[in-house]
Protein backbone atom coordinates (compact mmCIF):
# COMPACT_ATOMS: atom_id res chain seq x y z
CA UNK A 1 146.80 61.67 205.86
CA UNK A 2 150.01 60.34 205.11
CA UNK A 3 151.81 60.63 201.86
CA UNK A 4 155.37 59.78 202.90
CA UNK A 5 155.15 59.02 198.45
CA UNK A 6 153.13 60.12 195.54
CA UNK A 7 151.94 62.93 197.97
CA UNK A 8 150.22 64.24 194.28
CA UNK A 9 147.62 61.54 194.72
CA UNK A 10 147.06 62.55 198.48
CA UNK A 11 146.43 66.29 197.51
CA UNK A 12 144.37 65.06 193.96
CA UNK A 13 142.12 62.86 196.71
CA UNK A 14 141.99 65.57 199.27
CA UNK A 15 140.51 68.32 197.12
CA UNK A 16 136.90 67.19 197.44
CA UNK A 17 137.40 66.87 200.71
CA UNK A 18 138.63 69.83 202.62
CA UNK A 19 138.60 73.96 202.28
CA UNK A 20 142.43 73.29 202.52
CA UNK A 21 145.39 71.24 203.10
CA UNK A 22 148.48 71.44 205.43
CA UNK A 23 151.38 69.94 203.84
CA UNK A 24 153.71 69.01 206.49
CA UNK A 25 156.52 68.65 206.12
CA UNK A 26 158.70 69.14 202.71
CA UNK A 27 162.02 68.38 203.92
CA UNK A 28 160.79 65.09 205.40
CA UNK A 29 159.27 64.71 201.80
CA UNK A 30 162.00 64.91 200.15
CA UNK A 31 164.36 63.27 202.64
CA UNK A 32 161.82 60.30 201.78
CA UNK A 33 162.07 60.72 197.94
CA UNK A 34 166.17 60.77 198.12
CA UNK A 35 167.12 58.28 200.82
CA UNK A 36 163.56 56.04 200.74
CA UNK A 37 162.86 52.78 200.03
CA UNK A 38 162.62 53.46 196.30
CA UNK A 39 165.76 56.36 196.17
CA UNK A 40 166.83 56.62 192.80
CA UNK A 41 170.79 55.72 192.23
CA UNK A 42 173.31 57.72 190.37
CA UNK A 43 175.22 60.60 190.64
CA UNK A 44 173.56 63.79 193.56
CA UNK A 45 172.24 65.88 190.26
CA UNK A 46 170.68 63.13 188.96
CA UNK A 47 169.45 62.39 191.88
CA UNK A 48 168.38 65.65 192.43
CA UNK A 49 166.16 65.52 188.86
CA UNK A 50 164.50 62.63 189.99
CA UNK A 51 163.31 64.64 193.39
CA UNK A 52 162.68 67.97 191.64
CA UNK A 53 160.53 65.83 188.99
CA UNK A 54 158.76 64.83 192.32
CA UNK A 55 158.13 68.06 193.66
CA UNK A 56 156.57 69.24 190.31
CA UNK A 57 154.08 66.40 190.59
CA UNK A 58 153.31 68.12 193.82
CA UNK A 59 153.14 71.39 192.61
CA UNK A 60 150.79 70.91 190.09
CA UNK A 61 148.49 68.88 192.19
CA UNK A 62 148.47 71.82 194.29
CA UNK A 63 147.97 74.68 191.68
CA UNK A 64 145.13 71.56 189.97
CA UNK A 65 142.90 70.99 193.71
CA UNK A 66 141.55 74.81 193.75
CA UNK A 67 142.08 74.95 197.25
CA UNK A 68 144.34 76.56 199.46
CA UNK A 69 147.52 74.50 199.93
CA UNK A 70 149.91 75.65 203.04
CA UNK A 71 153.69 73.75 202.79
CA UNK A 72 156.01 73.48 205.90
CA UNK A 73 159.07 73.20 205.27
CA UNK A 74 163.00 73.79 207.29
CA UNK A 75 165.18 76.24 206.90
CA UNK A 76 168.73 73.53 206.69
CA UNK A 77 171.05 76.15 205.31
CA UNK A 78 171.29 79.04 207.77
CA UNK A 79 173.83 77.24 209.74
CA UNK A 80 177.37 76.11 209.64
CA UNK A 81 178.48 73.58 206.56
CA UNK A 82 178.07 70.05 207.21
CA UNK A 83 181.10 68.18 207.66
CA UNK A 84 180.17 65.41 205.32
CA UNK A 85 179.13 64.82 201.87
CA UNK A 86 175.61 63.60 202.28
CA UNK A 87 174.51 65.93 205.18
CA UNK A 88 175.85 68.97 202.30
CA UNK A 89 174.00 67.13 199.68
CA UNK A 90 170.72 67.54 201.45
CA UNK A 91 171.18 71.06 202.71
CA UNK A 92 172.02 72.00 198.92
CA UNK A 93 168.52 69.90 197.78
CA UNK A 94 166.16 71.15 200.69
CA UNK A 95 167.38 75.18 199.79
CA UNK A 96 166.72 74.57 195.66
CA UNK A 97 163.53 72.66 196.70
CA UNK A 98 161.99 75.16 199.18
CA UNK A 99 163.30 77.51 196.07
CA UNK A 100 160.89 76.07 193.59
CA UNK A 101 158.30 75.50 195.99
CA UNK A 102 158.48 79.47 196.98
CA UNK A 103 158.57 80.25 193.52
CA UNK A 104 155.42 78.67 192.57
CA UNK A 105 153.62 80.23 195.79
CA UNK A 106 151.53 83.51 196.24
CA UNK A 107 153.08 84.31 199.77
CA UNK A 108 156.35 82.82 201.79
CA UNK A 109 156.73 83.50 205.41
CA UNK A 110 159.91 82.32 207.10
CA UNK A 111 159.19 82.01 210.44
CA UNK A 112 162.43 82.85 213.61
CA UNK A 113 161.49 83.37 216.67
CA UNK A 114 158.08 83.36 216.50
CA UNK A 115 157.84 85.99 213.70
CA UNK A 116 156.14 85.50 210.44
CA UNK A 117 158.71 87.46 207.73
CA UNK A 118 157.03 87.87 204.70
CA UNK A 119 159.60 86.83 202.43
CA UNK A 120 158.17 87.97 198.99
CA UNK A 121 156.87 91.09 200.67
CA UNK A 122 160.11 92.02 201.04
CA UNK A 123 161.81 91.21 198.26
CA UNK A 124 159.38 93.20 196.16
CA UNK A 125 160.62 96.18 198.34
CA UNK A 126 164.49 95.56 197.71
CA UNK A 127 163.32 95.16 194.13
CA UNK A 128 161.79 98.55 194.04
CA UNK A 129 164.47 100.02 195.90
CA UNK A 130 167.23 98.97 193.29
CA UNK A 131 165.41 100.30 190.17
């Protein structure tokens, strides 16, 4: 299916359909939801409100369809800076997007060079480590 908008309806229509659905890709999501036919104007962190209200439309479709929902999503921000404005402007909304979307998820894996990390896995263990 394709939900290049109100990809909450998709996932709300989905759920008596499937055992489980493959969200690909968040980045492109959002890329459509900030720079898309119906972008919002204003300032970036306004913007940025209007995408992260969005995302938590998504979310909770997800967390509401009792099935198993897997998001894709890019990694924008391991590399250099972008030399302009709006190429920073979407490496600063994909990392605090994938941020809220990994916060709201039971397991993270970033993926380099064809290894799964377990990102929360991990975290936990620095956690423990510190106390």
């Amino acid at each position: 299916h394709e939900a290049p908008y109100h990809a909450e309806r998709t996932l709300e229509a989905l759920s008596a359909e499937t055992g489980a659905v493959l969200f690909d890709c968040l980045t492109v999501y959002m890329c459509n939801l900030l720079y898309g036919k119906d972008a919002p104007e204003g300032e970036f962190l306004e913007r940025c409100q209007v995408v992260f209200d969005e995302i938590d439309k998504v979310l909770a479709a997800a967390r509401n369809c009792g099935k198993i929902v897997v998001f894709v999503t890019n990694e924008v921000g391991s590399g250099i800076v972008p030399d302009n404005q709006m190429a920073r402007e979407y490496r600063d909304l994909a990392g605090w997007v994938n941020q809220r979307v990994a916060n709201e998820a039971d397991h993270v894996y970033y993926c380099v060079a064809g290894q799964a990390v377990d990102v929360k896995k991990l975290a936990f263990k620095f956690e423990d480590e510190g106390e």
